[in-house]
PDB file of N, CA and C in Angstrom:
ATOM      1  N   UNK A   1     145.694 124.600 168.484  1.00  0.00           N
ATOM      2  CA  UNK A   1     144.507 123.829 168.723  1.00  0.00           C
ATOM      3  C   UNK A   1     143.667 123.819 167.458  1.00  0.00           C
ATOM      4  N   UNK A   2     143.405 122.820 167.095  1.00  0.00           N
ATOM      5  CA  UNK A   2     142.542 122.648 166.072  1.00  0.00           C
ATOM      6  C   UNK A   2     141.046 122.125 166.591  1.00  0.00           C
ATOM      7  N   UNK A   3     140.305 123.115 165.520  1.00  0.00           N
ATOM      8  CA  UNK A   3     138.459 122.269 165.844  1.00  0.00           C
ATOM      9  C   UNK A   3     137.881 121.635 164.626  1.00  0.00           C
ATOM     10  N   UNK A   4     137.547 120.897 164.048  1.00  0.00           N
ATOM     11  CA  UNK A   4     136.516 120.157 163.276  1.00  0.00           C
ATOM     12  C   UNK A   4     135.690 120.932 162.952  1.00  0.00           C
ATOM     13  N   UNK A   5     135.858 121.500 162.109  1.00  0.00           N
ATOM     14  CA  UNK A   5     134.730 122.112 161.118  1.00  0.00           C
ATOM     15  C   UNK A   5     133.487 120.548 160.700  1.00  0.00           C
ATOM     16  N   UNK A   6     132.189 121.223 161.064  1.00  0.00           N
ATOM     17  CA  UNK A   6     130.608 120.688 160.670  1.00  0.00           C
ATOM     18  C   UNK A   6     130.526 120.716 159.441  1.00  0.00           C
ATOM     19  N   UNK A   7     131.009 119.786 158.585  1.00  0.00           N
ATOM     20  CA  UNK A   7     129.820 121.063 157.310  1.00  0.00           C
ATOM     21  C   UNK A   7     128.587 120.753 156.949  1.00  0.00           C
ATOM     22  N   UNK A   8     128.350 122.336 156.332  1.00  0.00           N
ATOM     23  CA  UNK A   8     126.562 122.463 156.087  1.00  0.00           C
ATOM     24  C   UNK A   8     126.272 121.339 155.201  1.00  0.00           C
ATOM     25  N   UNK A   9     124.428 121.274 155.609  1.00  0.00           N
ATOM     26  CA  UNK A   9     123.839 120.018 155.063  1.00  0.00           C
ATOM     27  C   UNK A   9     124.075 120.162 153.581  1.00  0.00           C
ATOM     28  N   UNK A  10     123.887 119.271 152.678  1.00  0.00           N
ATOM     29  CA  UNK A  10     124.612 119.036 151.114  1.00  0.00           C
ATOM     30  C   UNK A  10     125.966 119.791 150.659  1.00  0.00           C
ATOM     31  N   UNK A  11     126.913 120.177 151.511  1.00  0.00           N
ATOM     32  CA  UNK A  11     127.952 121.133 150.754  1.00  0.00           C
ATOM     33  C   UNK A  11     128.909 119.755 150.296  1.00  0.00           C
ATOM     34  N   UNK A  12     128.555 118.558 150.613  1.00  0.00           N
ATOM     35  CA  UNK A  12     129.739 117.648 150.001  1.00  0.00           C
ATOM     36  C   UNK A  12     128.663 116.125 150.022  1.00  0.00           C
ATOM     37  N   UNK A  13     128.860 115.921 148.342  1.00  0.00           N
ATOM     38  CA  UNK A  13     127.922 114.544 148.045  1.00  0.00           C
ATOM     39  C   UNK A  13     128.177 113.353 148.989  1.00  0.00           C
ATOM     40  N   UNK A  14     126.879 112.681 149.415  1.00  0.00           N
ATOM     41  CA  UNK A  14     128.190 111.437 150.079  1.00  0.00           C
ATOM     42  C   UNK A  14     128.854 110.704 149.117  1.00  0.00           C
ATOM     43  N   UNK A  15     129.218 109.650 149.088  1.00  0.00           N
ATOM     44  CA  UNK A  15     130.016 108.836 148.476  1.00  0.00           C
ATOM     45  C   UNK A  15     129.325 107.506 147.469  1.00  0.00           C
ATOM     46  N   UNK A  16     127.776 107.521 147.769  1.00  0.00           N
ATOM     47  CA  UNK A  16     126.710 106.722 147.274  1.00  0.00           C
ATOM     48  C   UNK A  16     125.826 107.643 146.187  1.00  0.00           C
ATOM     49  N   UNK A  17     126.464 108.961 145.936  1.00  0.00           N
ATOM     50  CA  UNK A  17     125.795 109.524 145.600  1.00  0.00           C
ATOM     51  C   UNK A  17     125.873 110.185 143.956  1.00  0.00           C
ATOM     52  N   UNK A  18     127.014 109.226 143.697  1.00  0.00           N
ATOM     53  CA  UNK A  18     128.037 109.414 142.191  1.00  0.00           C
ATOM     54  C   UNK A  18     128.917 108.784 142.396  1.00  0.00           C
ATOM     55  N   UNK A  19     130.115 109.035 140.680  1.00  0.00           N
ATOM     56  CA  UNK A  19     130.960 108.435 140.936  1.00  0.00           C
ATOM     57  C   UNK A  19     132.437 109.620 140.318  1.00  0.00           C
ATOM     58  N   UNK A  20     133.218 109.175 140.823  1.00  0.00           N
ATOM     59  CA  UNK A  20     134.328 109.928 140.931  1.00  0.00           C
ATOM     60  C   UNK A  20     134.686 110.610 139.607  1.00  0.00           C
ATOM     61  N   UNK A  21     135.292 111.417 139.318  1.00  0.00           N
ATOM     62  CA  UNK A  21     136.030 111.809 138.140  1.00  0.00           C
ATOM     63  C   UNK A  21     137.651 111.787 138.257  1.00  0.00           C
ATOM     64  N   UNK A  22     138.034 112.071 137.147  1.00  0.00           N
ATOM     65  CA  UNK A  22     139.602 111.762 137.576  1.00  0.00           C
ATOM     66  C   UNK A  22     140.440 112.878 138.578  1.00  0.00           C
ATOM     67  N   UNK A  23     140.135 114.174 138.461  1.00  0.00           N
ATOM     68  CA  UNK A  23     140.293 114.857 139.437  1.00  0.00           C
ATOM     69  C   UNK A  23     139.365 114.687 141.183  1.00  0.00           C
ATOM     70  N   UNK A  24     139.106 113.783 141.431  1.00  0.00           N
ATOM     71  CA  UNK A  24     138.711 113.132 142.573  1.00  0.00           C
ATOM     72  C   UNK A  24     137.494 113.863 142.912  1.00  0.00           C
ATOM     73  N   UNK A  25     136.796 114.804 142.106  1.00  0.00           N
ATOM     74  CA  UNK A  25     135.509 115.157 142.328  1.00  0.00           C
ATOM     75  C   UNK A  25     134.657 114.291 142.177  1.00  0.00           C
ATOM     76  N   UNK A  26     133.350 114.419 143.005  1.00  0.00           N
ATOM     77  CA  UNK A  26     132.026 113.777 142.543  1.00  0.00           C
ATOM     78  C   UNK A  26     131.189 114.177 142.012  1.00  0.00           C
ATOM     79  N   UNK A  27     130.472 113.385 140.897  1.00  0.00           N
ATOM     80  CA  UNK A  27     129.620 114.103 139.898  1.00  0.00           C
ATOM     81  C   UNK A  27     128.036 113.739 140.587  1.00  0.00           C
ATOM     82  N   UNK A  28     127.575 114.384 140.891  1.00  0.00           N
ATOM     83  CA  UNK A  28     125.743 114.054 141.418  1.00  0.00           C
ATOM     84  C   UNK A  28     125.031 113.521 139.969  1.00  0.00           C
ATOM     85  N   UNK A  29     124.300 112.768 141.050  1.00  0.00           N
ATOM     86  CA  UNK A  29     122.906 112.080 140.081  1.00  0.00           C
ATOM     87  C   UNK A  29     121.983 113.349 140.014  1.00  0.00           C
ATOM     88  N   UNK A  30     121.500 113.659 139.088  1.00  0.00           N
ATOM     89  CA  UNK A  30     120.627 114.867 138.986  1.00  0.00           C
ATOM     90  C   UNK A  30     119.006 114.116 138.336  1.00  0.00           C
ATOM     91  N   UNK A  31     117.774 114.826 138.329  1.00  0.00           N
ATOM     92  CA  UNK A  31     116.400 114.254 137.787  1.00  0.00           C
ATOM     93  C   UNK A  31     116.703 114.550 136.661  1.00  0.00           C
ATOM     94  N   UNK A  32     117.702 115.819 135.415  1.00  0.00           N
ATOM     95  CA  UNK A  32     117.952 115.356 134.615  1.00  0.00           C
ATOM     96  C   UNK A  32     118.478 114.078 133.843  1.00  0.00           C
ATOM     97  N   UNK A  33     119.816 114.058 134.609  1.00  0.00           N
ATOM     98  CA  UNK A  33     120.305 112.424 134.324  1.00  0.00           C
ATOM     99  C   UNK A  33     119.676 111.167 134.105  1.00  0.00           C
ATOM    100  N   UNK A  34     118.256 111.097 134.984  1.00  0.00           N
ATOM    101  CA  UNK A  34     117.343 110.185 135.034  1.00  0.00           C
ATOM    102  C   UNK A  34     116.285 110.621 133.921  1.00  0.00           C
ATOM    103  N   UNK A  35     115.860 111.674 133.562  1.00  0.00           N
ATOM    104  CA  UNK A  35     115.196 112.017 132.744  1.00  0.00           C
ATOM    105  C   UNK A  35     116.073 111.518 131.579  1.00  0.00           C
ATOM    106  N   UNK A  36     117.346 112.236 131.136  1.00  0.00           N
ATOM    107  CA  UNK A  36     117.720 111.393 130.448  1.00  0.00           C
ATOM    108  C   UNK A  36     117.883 109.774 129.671  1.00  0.00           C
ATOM    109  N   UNK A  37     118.297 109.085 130.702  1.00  0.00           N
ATOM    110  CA  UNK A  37     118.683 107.446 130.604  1.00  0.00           C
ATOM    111  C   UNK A  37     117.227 106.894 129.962  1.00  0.00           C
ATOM    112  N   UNK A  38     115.594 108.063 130.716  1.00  0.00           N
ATOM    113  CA  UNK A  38     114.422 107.098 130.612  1.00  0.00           C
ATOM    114  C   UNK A  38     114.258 107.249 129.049  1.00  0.00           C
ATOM    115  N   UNK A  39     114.568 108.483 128.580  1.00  0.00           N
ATOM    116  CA  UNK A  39     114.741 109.202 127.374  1.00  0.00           C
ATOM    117  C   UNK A  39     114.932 108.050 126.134  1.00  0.00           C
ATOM    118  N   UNK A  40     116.420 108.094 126.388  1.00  0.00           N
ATOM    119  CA  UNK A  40     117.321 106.726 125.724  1.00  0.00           C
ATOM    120  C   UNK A  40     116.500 105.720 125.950  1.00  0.00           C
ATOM    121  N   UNK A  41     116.285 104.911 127.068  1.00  0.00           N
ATOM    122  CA  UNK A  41     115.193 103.605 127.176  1.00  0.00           C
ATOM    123  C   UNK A  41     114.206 103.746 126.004  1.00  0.00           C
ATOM    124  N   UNK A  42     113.510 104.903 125.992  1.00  0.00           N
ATOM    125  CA  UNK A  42     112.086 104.977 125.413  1.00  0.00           C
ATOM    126  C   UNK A  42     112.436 104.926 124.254  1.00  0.00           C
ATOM    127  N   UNK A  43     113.632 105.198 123.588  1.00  0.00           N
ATOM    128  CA  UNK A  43     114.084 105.688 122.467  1.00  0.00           C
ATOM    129  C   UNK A  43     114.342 104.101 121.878  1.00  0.00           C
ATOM    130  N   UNK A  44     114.741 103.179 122.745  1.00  0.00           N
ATOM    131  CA  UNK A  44     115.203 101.982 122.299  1.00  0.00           C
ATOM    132  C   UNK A  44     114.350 101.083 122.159  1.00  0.00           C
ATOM    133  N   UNK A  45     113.359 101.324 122.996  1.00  0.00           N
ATOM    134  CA  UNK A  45     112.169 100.809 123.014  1.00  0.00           C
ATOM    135  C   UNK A  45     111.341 100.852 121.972  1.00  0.00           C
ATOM    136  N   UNK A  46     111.369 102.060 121.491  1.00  0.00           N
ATOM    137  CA  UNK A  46     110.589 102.786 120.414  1.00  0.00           C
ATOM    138  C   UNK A  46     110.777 101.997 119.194  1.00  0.00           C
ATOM    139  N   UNK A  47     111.996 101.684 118.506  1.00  0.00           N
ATOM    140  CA  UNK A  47     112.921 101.196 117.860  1.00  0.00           C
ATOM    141  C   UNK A  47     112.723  99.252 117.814  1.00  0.00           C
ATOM    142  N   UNK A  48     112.226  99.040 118.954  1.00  0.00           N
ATOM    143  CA  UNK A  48     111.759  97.622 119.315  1.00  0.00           C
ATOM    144  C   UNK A  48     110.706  97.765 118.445  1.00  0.00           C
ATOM    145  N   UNK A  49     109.754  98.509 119.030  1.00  0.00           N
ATOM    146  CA  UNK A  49     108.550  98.262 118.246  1.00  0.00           C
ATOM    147  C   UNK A  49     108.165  98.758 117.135  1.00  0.00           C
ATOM    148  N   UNK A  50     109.091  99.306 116.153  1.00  0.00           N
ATOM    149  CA  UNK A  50     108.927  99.561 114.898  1.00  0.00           C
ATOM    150  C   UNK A  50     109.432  98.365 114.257  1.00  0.00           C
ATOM    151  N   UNK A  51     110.473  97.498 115.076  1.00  0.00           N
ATOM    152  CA  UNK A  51     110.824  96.360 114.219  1.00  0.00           C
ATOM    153  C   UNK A  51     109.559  95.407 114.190  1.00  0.00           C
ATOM    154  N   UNK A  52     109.132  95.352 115.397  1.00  0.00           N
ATOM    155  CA  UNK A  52     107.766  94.176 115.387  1.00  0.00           C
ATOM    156  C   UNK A  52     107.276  95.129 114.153  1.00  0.00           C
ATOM    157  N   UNK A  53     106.275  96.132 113.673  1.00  0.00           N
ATOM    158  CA  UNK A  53     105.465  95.946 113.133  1.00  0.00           C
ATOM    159  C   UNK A  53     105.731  95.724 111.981  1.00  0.00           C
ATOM    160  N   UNK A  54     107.077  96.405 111.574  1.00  0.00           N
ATOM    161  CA  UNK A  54     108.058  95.845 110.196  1.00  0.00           C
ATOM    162  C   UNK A  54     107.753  94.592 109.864  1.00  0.00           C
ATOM    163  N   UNK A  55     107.831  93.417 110.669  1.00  0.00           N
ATOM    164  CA  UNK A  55     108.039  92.376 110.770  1.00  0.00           C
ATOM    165  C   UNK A  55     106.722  91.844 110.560  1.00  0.00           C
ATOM    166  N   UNK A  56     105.332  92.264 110.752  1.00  0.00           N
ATOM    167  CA  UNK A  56     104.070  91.774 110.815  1.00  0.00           C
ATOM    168  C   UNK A  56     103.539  92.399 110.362  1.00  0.00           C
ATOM    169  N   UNK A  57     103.615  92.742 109.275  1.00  0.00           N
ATOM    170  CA  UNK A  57     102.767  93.723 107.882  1.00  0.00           C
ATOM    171  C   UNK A  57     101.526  92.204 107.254  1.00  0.00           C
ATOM    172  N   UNK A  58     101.120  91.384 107.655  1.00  0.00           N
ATOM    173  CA  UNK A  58      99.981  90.738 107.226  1.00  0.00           C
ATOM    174  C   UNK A  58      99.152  91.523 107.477  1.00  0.00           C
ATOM    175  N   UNK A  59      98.046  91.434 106.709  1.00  0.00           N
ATOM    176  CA  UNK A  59      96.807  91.513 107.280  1.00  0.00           C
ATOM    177  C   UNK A  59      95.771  91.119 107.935  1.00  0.00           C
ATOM    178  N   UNK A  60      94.931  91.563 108.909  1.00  0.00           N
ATOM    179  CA  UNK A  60      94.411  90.912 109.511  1.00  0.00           C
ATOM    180  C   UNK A  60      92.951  91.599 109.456  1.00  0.00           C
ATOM    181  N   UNK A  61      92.039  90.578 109.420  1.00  0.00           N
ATOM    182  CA  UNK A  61      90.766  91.809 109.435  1.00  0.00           C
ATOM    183  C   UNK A  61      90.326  91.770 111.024  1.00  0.00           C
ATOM    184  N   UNK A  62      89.299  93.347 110.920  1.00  0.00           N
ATOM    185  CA  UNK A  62      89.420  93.490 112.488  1.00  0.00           C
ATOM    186  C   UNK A  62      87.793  94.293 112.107  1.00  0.00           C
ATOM    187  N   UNK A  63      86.999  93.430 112.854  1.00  0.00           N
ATOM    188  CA  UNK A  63      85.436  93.939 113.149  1.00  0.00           C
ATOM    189  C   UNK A  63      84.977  94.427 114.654  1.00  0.00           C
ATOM    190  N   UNK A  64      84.597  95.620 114.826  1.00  0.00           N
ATOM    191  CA  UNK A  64      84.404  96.748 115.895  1.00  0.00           C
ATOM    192  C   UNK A  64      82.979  96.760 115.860  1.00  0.00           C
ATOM    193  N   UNK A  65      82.176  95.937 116.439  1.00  0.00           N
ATOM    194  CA  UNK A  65      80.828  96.650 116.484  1.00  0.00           C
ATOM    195  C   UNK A  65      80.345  96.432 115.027  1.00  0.00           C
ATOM    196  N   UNK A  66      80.043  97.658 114.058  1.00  0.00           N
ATOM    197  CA  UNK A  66      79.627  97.708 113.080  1.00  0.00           C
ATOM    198  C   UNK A  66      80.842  97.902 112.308  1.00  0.00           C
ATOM    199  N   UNK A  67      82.057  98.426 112.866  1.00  0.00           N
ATOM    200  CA  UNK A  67      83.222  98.946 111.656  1.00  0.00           C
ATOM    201  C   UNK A  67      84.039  97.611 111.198  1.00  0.00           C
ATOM    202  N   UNK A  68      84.728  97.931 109.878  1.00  0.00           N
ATOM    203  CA  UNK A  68      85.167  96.680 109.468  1.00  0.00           C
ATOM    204  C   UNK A  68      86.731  97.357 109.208  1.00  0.00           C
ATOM    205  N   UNK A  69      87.812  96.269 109.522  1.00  0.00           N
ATOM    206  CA  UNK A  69      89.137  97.164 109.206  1.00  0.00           C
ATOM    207  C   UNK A  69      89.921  95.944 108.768  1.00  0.00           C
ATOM    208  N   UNK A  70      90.772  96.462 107.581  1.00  0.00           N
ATOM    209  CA  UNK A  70      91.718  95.668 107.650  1.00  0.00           C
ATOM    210  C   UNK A  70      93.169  95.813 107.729  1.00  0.00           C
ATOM    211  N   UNK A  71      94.122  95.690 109.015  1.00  0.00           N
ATOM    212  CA  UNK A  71      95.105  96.484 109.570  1.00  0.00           C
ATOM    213  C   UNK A  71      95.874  95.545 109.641  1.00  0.00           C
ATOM    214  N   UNK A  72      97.425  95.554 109.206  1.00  0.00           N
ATOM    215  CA  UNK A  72      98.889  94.859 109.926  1.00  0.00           C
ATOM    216  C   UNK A  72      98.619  94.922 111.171  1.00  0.00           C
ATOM    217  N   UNK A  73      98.953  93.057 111.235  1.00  0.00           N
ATOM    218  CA  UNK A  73      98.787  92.432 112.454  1.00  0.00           C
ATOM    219  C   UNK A  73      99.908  93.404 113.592  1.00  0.00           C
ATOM    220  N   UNK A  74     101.199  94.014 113.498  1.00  0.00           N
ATOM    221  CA  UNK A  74     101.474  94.673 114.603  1.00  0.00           C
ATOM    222  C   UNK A  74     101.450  95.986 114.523  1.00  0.00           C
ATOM    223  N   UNK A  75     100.273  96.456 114.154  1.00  0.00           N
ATOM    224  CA  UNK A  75      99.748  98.010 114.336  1.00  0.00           C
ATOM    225  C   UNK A  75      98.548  97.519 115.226  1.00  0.00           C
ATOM    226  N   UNK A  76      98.138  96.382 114.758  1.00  0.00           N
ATOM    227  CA  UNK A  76      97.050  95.988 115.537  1.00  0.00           C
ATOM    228  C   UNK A  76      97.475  95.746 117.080  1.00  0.00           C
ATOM    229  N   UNK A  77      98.506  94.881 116.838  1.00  0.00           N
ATOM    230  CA  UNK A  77      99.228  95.037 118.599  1.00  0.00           C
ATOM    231  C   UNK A  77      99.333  95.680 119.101  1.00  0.00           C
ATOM    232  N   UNK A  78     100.114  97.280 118.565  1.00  0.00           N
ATOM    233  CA  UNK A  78      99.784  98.095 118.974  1.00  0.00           C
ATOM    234  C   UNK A  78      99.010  98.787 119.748  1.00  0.00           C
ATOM    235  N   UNK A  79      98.128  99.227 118.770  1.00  0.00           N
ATOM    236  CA  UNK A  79      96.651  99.828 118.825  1.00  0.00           C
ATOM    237  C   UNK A  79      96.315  98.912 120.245  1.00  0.00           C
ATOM    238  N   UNK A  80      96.570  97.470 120.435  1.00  0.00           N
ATOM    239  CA  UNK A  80      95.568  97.008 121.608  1.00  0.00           C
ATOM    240  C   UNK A  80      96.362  97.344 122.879  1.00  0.00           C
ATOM    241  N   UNK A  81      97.639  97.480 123.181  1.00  0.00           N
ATOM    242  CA  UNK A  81      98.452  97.743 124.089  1.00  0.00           C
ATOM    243  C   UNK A  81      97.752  99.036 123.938  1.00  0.00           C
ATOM    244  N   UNK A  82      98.472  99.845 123.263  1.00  0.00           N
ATOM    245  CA  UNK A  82      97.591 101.361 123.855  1.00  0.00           C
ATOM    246  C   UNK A  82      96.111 101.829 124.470  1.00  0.00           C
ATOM    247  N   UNK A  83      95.239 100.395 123.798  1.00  0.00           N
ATOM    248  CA  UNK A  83      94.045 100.675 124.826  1.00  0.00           C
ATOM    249  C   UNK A  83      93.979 100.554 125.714  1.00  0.00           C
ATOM    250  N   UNK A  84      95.032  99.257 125.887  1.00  0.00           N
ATOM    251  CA  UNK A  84      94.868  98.397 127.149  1.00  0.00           C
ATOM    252  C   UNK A  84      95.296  99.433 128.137  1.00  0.00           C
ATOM    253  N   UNK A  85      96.713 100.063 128.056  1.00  0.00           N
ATOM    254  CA  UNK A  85      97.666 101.334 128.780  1.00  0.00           C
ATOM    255  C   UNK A  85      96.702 102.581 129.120  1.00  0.00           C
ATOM    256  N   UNK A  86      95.499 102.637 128.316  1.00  0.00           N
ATOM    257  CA  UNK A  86      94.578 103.813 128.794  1.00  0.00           C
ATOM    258  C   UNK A  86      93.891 103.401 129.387  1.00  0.00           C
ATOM    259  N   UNK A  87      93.021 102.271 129.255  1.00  0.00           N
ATOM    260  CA  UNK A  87      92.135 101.331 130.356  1.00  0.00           C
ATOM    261  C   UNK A  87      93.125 101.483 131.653  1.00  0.00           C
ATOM    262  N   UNK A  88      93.829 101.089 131.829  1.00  0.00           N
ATOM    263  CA  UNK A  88      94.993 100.804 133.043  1.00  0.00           C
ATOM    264  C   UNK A  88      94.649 102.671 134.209  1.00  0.00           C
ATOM    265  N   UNK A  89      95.050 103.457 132.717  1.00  0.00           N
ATOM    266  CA  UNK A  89      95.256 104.665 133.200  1.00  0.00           C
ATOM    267  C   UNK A  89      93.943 105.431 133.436  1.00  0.00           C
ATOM    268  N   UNK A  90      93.156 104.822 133.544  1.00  0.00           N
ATOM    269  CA  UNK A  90      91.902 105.357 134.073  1.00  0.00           C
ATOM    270  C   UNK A  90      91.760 104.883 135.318  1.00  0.00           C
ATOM    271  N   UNK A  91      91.671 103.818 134.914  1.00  0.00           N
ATOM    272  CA  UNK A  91      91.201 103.315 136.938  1.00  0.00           C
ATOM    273  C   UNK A  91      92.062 103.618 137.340  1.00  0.00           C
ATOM    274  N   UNK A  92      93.005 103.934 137.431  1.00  0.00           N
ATOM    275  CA  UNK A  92      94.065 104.167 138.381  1.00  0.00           C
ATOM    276  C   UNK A  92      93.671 105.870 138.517  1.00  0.00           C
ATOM    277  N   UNK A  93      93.852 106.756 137.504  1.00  0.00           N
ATOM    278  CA  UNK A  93      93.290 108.091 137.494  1.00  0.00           C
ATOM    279  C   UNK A  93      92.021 108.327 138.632  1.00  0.00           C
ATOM    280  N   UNK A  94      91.129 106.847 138.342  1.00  0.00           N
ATOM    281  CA  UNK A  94      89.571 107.386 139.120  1.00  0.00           C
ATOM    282  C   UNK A  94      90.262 106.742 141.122  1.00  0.00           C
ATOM    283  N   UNK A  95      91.068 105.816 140.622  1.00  0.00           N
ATOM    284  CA  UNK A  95      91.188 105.538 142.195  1.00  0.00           C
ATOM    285  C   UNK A  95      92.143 106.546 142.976  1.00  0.00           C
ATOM    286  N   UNK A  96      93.062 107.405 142.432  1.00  0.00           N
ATOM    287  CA  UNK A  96      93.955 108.655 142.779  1.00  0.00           C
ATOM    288  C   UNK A  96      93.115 109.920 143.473  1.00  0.00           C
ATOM    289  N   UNK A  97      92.012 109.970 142.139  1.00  0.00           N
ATOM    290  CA  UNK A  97      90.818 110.567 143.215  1.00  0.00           C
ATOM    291  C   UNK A  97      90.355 110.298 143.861  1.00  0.00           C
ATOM    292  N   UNK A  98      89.615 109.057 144.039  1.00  0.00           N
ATOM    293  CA  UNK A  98      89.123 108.875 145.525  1.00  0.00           C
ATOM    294  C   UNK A  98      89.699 108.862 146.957  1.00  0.00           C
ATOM    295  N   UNK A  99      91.324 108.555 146.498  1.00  0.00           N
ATOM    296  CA  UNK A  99      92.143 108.573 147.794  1.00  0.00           C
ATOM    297  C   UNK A  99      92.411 110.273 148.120  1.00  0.00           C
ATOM    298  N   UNK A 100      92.228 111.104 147.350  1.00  0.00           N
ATOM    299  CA  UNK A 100      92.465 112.331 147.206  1.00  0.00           C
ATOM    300  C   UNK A 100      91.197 112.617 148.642  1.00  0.00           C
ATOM    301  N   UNK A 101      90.062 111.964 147.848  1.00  0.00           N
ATOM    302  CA  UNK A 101      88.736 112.548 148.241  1.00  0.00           C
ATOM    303  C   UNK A 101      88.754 112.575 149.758  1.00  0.00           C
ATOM    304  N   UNK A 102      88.938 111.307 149.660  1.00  0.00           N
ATOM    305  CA  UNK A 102      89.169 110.807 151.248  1.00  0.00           C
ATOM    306  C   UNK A 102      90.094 111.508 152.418  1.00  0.00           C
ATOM    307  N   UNK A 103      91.121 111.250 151.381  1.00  0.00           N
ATOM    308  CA  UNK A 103      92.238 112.463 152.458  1.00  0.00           C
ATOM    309  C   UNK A 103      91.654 113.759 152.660  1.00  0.00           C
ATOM    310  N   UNK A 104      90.976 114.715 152.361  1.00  0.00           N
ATOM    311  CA  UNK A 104      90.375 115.910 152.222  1.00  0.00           C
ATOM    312  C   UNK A 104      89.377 115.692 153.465  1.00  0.00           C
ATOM    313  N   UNK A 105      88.812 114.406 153.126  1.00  0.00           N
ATOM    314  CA  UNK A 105      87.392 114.796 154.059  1.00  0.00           C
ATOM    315  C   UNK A 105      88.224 113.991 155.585  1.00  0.00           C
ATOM    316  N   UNK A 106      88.997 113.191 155.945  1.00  0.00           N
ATOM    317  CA  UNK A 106      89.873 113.156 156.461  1.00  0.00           C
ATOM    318  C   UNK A 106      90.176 113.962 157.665  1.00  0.00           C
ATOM    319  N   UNK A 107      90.901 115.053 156.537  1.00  0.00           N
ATOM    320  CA  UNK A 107      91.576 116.034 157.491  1.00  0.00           C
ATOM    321  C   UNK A 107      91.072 117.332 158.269  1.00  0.00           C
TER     322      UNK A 107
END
């Protein structure tokens, strides 16, 4: 008589969950792996935008209020994406807290 062994929860990946090796094992997706790939992305990315500014070494003048600058047009791109990416990351920072706040008084 035979019984069907259960097995325990994660002792075998499902089948969506990697992909095979030649000895018919499965290899798991791990948060390294993904840490990785974003790694490489950023890396290629990075590499993008050293060609833009390569590419746009004019000058451009740039007046702040009282300051006066005169900076390559894609450092200047730069520079405005990164404000823009901290602007972004604030309100979002101040609205994380308030949902925080809320949940607290909430519960």
């Amino acid at each position: 008589m035979t019984t069907d062994a259960v097995p325990t929860a994660g002792s075998e990946p499902t089948p969506s969950s990697g992909k095979s090796t030649n000895d018919g094992q499965r290899v798991l997706k791990t948060r390294a792996g993904y840490a990785w790939v974003g790694l490489v992305i950023a890396a290629l990315l990075g590499i993008v935008v050293l060609i833009f500014i390569l590419q746009n070494l004019e000058q451009a003048h740039v007046t702040l209020f009282t300051w006066n600058w005169n900076l390559p047009i894609g450092v200047l791109v730069l520079l405005s994406v990164v404000a823009g990416a901290l602007g972004t990351a604030l309100v979002g920072g101040y609205r994380i807290l308030q949902l925080r706040r809320a949940t607290k008084k909430n519960s």
